[in-house]
N, C-alpha and C. Protein backbone atom coordinates (compact mmCIF):
# COMPACT_ATOMS: atom_id res chain seq x y z
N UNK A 1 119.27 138.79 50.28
CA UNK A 1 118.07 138.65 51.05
C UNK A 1 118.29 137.55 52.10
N UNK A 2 117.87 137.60 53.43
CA UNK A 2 118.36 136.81 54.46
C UNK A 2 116.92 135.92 54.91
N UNK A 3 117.06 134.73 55.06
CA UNK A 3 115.65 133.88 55.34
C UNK A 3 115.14 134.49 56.72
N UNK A 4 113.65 134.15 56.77
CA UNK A 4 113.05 134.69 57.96
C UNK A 4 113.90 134.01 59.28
N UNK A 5 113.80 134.74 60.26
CA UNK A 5 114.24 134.53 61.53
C UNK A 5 113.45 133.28 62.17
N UNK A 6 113.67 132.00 62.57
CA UNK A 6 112.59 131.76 63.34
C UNK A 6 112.97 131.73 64.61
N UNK A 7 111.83 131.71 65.55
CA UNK A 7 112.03 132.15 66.70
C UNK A 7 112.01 130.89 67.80
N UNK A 8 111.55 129.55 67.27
CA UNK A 8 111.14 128.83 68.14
C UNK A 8 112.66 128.19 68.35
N UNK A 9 113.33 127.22 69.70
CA UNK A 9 114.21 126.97 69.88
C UNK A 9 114.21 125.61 69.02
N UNK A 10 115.65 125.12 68.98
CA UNK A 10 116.17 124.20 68.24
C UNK A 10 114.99 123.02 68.48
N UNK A 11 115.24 122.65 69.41
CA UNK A 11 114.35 121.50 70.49
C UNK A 11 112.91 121.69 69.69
N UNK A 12 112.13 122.53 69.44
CA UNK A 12 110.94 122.53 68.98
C UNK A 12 110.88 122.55 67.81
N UNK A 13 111.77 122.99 66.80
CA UNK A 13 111.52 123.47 65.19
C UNK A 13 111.84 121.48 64.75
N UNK A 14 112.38 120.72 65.69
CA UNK A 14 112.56 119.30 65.70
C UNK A 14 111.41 118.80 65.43
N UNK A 15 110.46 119.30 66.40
CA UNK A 15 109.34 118.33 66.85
C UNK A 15 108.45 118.55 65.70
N UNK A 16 108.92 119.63 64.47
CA UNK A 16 107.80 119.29 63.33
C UNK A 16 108.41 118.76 61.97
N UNK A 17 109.16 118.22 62.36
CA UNK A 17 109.60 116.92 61.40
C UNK A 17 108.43 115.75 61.63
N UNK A 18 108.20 115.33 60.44
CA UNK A 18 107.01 114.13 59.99
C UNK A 18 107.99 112.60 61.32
N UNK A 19 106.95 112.23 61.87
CA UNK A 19 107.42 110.93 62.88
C UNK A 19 107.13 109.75 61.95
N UNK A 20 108.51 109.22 61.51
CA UNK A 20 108.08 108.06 60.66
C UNK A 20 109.18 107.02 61.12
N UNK A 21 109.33 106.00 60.83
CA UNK A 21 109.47 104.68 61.05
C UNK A 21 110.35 104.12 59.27
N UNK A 22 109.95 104.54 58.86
CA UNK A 22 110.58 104.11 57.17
C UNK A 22 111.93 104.43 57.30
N UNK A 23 112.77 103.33 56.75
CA UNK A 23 113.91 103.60 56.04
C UNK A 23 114.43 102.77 54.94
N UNK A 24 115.38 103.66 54.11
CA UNK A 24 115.18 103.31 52.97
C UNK A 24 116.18 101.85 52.91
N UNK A 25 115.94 100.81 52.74
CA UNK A 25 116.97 99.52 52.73
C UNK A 25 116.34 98.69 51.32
N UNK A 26 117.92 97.82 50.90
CA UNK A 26 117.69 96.57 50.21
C UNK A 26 116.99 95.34 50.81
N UNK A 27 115.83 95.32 49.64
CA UNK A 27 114.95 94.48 50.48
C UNK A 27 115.45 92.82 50.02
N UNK A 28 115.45 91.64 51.37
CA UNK A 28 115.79 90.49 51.05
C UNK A 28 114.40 89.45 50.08
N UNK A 29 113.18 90.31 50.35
CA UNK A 29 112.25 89.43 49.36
C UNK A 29 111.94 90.38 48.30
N UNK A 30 111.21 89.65 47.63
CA UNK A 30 110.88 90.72 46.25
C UNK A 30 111.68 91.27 45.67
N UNK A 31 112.72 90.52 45.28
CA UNK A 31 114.03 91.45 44.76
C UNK A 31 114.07 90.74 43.31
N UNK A 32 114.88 91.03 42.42
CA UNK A 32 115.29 90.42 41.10
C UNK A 32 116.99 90.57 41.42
N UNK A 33 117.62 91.89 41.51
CA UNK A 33 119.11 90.96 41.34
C UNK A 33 119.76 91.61 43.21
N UNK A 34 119.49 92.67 43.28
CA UNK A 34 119.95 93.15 44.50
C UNK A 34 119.01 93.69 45.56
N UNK A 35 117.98 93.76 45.14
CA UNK A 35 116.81 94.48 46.12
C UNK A 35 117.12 95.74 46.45
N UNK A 36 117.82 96.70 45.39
CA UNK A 36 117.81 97.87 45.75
C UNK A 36 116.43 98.16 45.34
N UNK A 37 116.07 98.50 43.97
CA UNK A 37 114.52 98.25 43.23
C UNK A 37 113.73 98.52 44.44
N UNK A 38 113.18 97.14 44.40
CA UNK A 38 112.09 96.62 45.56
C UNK A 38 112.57 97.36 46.43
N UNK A 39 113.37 97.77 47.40
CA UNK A 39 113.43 98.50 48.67
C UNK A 39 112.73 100.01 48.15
N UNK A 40 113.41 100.38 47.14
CA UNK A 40 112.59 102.32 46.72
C UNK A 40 110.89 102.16 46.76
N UNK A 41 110.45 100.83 45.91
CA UNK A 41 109.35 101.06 45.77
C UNK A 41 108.45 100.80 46.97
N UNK A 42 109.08 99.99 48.59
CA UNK A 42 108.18 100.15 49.23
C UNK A 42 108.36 101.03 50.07
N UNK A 43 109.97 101.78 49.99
CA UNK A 43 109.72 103.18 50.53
C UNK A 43 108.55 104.76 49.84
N UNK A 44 108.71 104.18 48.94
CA UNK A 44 107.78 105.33 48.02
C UNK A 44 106.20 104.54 48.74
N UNK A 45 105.62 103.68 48.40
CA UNK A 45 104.51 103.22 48.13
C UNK A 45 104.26 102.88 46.93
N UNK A 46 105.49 102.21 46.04
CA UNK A 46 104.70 102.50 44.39
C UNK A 46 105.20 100.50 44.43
N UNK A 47 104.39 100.12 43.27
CA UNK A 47 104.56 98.98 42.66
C UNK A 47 105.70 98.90 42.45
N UNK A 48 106.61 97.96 43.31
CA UNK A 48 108.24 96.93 42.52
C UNK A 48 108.26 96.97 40.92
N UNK A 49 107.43 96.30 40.19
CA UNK A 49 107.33 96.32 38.68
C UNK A 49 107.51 97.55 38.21
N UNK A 50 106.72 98.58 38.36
CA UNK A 50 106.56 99.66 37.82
C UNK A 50 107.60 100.73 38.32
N UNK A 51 108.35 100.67 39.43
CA UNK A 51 109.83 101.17 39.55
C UNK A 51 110.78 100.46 38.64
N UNK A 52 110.67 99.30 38.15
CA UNK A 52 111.97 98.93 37.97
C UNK A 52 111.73 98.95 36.34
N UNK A 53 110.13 99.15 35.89
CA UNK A 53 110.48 99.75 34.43
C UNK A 53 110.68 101.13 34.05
N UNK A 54 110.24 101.65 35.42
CA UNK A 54 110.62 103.61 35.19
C UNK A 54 112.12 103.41 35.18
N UNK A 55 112.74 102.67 35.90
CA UNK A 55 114.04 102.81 35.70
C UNK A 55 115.05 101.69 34.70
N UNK A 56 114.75 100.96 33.99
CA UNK A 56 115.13 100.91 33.26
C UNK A 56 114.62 101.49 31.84
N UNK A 57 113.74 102.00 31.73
CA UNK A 57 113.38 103.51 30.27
C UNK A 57 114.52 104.61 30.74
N UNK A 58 114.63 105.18 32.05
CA UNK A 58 115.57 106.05 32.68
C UNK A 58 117.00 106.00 32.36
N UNK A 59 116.91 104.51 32.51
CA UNK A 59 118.63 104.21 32.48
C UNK A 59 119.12 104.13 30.49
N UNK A 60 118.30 103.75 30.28
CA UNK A 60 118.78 104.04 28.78
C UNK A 60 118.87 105.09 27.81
N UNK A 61 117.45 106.02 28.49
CA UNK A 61 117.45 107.53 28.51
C UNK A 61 118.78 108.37 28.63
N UNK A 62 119.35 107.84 29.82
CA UNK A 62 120.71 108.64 30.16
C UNK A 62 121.69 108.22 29.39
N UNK A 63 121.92 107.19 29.22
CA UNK A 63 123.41 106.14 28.40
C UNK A 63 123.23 105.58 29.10
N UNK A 64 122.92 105.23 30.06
CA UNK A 64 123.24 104.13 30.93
C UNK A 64 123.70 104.79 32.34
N UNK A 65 124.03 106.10 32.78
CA UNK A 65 124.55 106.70 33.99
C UNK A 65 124.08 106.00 34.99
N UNK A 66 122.73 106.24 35.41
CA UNK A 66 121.74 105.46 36.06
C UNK A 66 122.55 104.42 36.83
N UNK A 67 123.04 103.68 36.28
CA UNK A 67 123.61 102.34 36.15
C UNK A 67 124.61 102.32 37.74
N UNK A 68 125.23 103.74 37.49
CA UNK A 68 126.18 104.08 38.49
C UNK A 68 125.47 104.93 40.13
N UNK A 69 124.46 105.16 39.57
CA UNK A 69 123.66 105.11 41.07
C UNK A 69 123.25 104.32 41.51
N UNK A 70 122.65 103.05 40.54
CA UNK A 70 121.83 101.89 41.33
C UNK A 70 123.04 101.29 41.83
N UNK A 71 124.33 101.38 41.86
CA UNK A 71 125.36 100.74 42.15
C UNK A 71 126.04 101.13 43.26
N UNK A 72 126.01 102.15 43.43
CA UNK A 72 126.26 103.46 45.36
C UNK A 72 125.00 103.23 46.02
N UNK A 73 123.56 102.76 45.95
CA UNK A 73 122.60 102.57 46.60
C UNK A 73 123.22 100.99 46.81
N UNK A 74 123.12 100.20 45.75
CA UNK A 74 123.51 98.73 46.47
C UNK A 74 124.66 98.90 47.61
N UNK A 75 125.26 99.75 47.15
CA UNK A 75 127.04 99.51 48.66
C UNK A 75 126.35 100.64 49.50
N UNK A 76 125.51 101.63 49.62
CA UNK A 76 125.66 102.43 50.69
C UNK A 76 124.12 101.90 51.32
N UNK A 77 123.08 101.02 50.87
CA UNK A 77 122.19 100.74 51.51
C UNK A 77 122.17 99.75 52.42
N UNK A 78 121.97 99.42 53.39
CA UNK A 78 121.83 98.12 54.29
C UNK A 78 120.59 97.32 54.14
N UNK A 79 120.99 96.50 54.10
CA UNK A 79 119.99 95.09 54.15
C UNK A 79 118.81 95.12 54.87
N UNK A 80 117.60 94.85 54.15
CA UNK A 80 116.29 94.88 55.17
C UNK A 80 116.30 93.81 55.53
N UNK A 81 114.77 94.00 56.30
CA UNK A 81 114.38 92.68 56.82
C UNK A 81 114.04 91.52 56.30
N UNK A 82 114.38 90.71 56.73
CA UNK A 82 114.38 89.13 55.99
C UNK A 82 112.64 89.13 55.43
């Protein structure tokens, strides 16, 4: 089965992407050890605290895997704003 055709040109099917300003970075305040944490939760909108106990129940849930993503977000995220 082949997806619908769309018809509008490249240039326009652009212009309905959401216009936002957010990106996802390690934040330098509100952090505990690296500010990866704190950076998700004010990209989400959710409480710092309450990310960083969903993810540590998560991380023990798994064995610990977890462990190895929050660790490719610390090296592949850049530093927010002071």
């Amino acid at each position: 089965m082949t997806p619908p055709h769309d018809s509008l040109p490249h240039d326009q099917r652009r212009a309905r992407r959401p216009d936002t300003d957010k990106r996802l970075t390690r934040l330098r305040h509100n952090r505990v050890f690296t500010g990866v944490l704190g950076g998700v939760a004010e990209y989400v909108g959710a409480n710092p605290t309450t990310v960083r106990l969903i993810f540590v129940v998560a991380t023990l849930l798994s064995g610990g895997l977890l462990i190895i993503g929050y660790l490719l977000l610390w090296w592949l995220l850049p530093k927010g704003r002071a």
